[in-house]
Structure formats: structure tokens, C-alpha cells
Protein backbone atom coordinates (compact mmCIF):
# COMPACT_ATOMS: atom_id res chain seq x y z
CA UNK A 1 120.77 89.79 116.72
CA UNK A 2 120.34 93.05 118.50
CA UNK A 3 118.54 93.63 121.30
CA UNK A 4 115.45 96.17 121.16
CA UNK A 5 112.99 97.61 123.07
CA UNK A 6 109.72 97.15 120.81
CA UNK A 7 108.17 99.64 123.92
CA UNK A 8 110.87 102.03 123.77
CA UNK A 9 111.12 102.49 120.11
CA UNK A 10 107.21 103.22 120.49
CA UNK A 11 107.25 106.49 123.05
CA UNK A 12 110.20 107.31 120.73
CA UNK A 13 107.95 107.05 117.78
CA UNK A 14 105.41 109.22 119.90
CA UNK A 15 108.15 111.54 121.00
CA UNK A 16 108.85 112.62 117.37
CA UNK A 17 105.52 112.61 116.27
CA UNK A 18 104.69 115.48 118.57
CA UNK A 19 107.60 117.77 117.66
CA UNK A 20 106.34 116.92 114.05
CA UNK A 21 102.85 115.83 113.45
CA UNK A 22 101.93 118.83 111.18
CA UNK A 23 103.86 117.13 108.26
CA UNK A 24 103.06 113.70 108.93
CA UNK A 25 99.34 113.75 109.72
CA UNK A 26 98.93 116.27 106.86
CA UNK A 27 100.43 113.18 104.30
CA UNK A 28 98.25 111.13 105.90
CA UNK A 29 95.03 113.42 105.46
CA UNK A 30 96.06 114.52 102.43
CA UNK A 31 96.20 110.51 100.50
CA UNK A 32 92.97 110.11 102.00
CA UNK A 33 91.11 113.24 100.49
CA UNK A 34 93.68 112.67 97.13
CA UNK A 35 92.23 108.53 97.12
CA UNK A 36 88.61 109.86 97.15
CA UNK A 37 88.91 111.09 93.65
CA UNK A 38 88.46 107.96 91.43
CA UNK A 39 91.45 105.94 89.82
CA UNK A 40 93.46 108.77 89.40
CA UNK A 41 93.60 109.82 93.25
CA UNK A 42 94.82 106.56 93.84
CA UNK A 43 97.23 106.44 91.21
CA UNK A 44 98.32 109.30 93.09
CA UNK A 45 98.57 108.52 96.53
CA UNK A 46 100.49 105.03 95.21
CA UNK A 47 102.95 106.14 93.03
CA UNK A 48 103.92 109.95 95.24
CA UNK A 49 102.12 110.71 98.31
CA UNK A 50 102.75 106.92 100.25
CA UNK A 51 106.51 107.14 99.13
CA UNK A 52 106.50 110.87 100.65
CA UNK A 53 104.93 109.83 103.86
CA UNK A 54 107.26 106.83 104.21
CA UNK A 55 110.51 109.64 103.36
CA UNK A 56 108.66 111.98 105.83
CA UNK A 57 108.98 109.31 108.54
CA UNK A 58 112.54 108.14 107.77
CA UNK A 59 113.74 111.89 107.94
CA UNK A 60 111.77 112.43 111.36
CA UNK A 61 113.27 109.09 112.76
CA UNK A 62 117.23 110.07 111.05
CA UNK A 63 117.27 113.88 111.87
CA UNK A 64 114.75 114.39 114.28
CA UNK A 65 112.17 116.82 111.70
CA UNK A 66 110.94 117.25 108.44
CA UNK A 67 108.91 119.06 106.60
CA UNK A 68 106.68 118.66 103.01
CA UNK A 69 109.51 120.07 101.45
CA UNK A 70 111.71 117.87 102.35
CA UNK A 71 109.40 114.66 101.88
CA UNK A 72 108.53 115.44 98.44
CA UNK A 73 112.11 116.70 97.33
CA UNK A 74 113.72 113.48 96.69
CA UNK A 75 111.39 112.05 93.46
CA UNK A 76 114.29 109.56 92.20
CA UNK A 77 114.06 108.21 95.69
CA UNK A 78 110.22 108.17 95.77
CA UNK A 79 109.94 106.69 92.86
CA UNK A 80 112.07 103.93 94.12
CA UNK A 81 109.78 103.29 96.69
CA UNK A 82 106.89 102.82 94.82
CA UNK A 83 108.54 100.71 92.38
CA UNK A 84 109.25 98.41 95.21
CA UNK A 85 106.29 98.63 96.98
CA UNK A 86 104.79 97.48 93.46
CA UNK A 87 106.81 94.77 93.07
CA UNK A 88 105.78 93.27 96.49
CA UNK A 89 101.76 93.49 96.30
CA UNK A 90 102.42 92.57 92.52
CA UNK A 91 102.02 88.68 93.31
CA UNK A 92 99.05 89.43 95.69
CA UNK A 93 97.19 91.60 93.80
CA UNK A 94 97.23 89.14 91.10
CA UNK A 95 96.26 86.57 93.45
CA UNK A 96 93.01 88.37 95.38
CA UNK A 97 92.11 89.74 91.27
CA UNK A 98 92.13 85.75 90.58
CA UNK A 99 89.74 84.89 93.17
CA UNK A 100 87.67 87.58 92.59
CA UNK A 101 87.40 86.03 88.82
CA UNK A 102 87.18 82.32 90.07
CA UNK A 103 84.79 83.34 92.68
CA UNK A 104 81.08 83.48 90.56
CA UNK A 105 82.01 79.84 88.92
CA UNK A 106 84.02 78.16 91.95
CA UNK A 107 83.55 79.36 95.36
CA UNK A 108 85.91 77.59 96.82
CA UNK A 109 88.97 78.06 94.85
CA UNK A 110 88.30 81.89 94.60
CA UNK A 111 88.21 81.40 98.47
CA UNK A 112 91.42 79.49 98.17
CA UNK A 113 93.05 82.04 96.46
CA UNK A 114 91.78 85.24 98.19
CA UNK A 115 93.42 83.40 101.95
CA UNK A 116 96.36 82.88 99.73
CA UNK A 117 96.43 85.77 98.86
CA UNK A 118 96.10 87.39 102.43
CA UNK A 119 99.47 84.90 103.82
CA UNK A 120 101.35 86.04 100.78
CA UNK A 121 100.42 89.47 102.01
CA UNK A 122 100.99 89.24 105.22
CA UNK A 123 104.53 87.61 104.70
CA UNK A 124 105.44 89.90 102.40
CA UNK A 125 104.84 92.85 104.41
CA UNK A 126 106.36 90.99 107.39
CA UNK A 127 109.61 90.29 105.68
CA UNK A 128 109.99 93.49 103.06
CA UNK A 129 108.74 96.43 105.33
CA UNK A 130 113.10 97.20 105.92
CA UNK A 131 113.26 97.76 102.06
CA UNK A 132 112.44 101.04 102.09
CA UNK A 133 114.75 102.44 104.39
CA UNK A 134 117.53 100.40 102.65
CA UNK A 135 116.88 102.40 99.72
CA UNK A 136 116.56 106.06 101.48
CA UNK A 137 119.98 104.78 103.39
CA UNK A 138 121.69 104.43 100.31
CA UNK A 139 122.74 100.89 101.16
CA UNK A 140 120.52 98.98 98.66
CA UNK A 141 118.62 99.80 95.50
CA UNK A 142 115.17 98.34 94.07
CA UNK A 143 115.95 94.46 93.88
CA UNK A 144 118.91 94.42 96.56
CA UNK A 145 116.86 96.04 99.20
CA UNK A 146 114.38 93.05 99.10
CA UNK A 147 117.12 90.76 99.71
CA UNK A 148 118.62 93.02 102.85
CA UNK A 149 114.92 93.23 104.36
CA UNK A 150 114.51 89.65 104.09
CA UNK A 151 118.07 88.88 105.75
CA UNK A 152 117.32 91.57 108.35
CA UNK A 153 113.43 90.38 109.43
CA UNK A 154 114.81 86.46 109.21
CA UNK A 155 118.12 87.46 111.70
CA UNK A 156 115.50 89.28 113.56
CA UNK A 157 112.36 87.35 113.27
CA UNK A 158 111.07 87.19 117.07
CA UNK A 159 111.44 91.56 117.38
CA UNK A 160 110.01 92.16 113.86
CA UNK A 161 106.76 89.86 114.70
CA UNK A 162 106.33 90.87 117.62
CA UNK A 163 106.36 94.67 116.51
CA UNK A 164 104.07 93.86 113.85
CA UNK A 165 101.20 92.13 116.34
CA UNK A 166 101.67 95.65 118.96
CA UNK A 167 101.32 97.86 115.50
CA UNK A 168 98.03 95.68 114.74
CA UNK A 169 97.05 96.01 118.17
CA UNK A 170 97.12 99.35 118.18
CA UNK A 171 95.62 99.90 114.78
CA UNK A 172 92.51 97.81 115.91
CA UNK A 173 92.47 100.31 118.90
CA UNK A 174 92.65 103.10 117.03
CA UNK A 175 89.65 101.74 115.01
CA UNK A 176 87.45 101.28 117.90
CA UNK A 177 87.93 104.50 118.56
CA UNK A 178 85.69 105.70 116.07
CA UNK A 179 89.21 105.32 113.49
CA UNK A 180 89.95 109.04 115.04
CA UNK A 181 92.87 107.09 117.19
CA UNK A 182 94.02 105.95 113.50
CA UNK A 183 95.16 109.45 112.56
CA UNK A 184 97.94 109.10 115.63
CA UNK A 185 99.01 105.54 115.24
CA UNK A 186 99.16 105.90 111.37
CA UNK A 187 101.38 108.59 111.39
CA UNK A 188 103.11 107.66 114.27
CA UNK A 189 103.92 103.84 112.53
CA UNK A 190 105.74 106.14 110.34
CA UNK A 191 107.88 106.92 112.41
CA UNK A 192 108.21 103.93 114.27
CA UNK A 193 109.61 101.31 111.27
CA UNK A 194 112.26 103.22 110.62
CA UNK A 195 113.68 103.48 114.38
CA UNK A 196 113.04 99.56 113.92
CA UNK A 197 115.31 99.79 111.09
CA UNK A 198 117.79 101.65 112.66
CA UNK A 199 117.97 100.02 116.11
CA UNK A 200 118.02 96.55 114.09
CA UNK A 201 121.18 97.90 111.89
CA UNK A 202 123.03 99.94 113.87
CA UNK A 203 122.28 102.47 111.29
CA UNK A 204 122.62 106.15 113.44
CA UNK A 205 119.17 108.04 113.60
CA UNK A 206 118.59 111.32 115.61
CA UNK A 207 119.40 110.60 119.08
CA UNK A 208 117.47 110.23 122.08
CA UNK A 209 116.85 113.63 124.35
């Protein structure tokens, strides 16, 4: 287990993000004018511009800068990502669609199943968010990086929770202020996972100034 400053990794996070916050708040404003158009926007944000964004982070947090180009240029690796990403929310979404279907005839096991479905979630996200970064490393493909993030968050279970609860945190801040503080910590989380991953692997990303 390594040791890591959940703080430090955070002005590091916010370091980057100023040098380049054109890219990454563009992704970000971009999937949510793309996810207004219906089905099809969010067919596209899923399946291209959320894998870009997460490629756009790992790049920043590796070499320090990226651009569109760059995110975008990669699509064997993108489509990696969402084909992981897919296979995560996969047992949720089935799950939550469940207890929508239950929940007219049988409130209580559609509410059963929806705060199921929310743990599974949770967990998931708690235990898989390294599988991305496994895959843009090179070290793992679709099915092996689930297995590496798992063995990574469980080795380092006490840093990865407690980075998730400050990332909350700070979402919910961002929210109360009027979700405008959402357009800095979303990008910005970008950023951050990836120095998680790094710091957690020993993996080398851009170093510090």
C-alpha cells in the first residue's frame, strides 16, 4: 500500500486544470449540449465524448496537456472505454429498469431493487473507476482491467474511499453553487483519478513543478 496525499493529488488536479481547462471544460460542455438532443445525443456522449473526456484527463495527468485532437485520436482506445464502462452499469441498469417495472404492481420490491441497484452502483464505481487508465496504460484490456481495478481499490481501500467521499463533497458544493462550481470540479475529477491511479501504481505521470 502506498502512501498518498488525497489533498495533494487535488491542487495537482487544480494545477493542471488551469494550464488546460479549454479542452477539458469544452468535453464537458460539449456532452451536455450533445445529451440534450434525444436518444441519439446520448448515444453519443456514451459511446465517444465520455471516453474522450476520460483520455483528455489521463493525457493531462501523464504529459502534463492535451488537446481535442489528441482526446479524440485514439478511437480503438475509446471504444474500449465505453465497452467497459458498459459492462459495469450493465447489471445496474438492469436492476433500476426492474424496479421501475415492479414499481406500479409492488412498491416495495421496485423499492428493493432501485436501493439495490444504487449499492451495486456505488460499489461498482468504487472498485472499477482504475479500469480505465489500465486500458489507456496499456497494462490491461476490457475484462483484465476490471480485475486490476478491483485488486488495486481492495489493496488500497481506505485512500480510494476516502477520495471518493472529498470528490462527493465537492460535487455537492459545486451544486450549491448554483451547479456553476460543477463545471470546475467535473473537469477537474478528470484529472484527478488518474493522478490517483498513478500515485497508487507507481505508474510515472507528468511531474510535479
Amino acid at each position: 500500500m502506498r502512501e498518498v496525499s488525497i489533498q495533494q493529488l487535488w491542487n495537482r488536479a487544480w494545477d493542471l486544470f488551469k494550464v488546460n481547462w479549454l479542452p477539458l471544460l469544452g468535453l464537458v460542455v460539449l456532452s451536455i449540449i450533445v445529451s440534450l438532443i434525444p436518444f441519439i445525443g446520448a448515444l453519443i456522449v456514451v459511446i465517444l465524448l465520455f471516453p474522450a473526456l476520460v483520455r483528455a484527463g489521463y493525457l493531462v495527468a501523464r504529459q502534463g496537456q492535451s488537446s481535442l485532437e489528441e482526446a479524440f485520436r485514439d478511437l480503438s482506445s475509446l471504444l474500449k472505454i465505453f465497452v467497459y464502462e458498459l459492462i459495469l452499469k450493465l447489471i445496474p441498469g438492469l436492476l433500476i429498469g426492474g424496479g421501475f417495472i415492479l414499481w406500479p404492481g409492488s412498491d416495495w420490491a421496485g423499492s428493493i431493487l432501485i436501493v439495490a441497484d444504487l449499492m451495486i452502483l456505488f460499489i461498482l464505481n468504487l472498485f472499477g473507476w482504475a479500469g480505465p487508465y489500465a486500458i489507456l496504460s496499456g497494462r490491461a484490456g476490457i475484462f483484465s482491467a476490471i480485475g486490476q481495478s478491483f485488486s488495486l481499490t481492495a489493496q488500497n481501500f481506505g485512500t480510494v474511499f476516502l477520495a471518493f467521499l472529498l470528490y462527493i463533497s465537492l460535487a455537492i458544493l459545486g451544486l450549491l453553487l448554483c451547479g456553476v462550481g460543477l463545471l470546475v470540479v467535473g473537469p477537474m475529477a478528470y484529472v484527478f483519478w488518474p493522478l490517483l491511479y498513478f500515485a497508487l501504481t507507481g505508474e510515472e505521470g507528468v511531474p510535479h513543478s
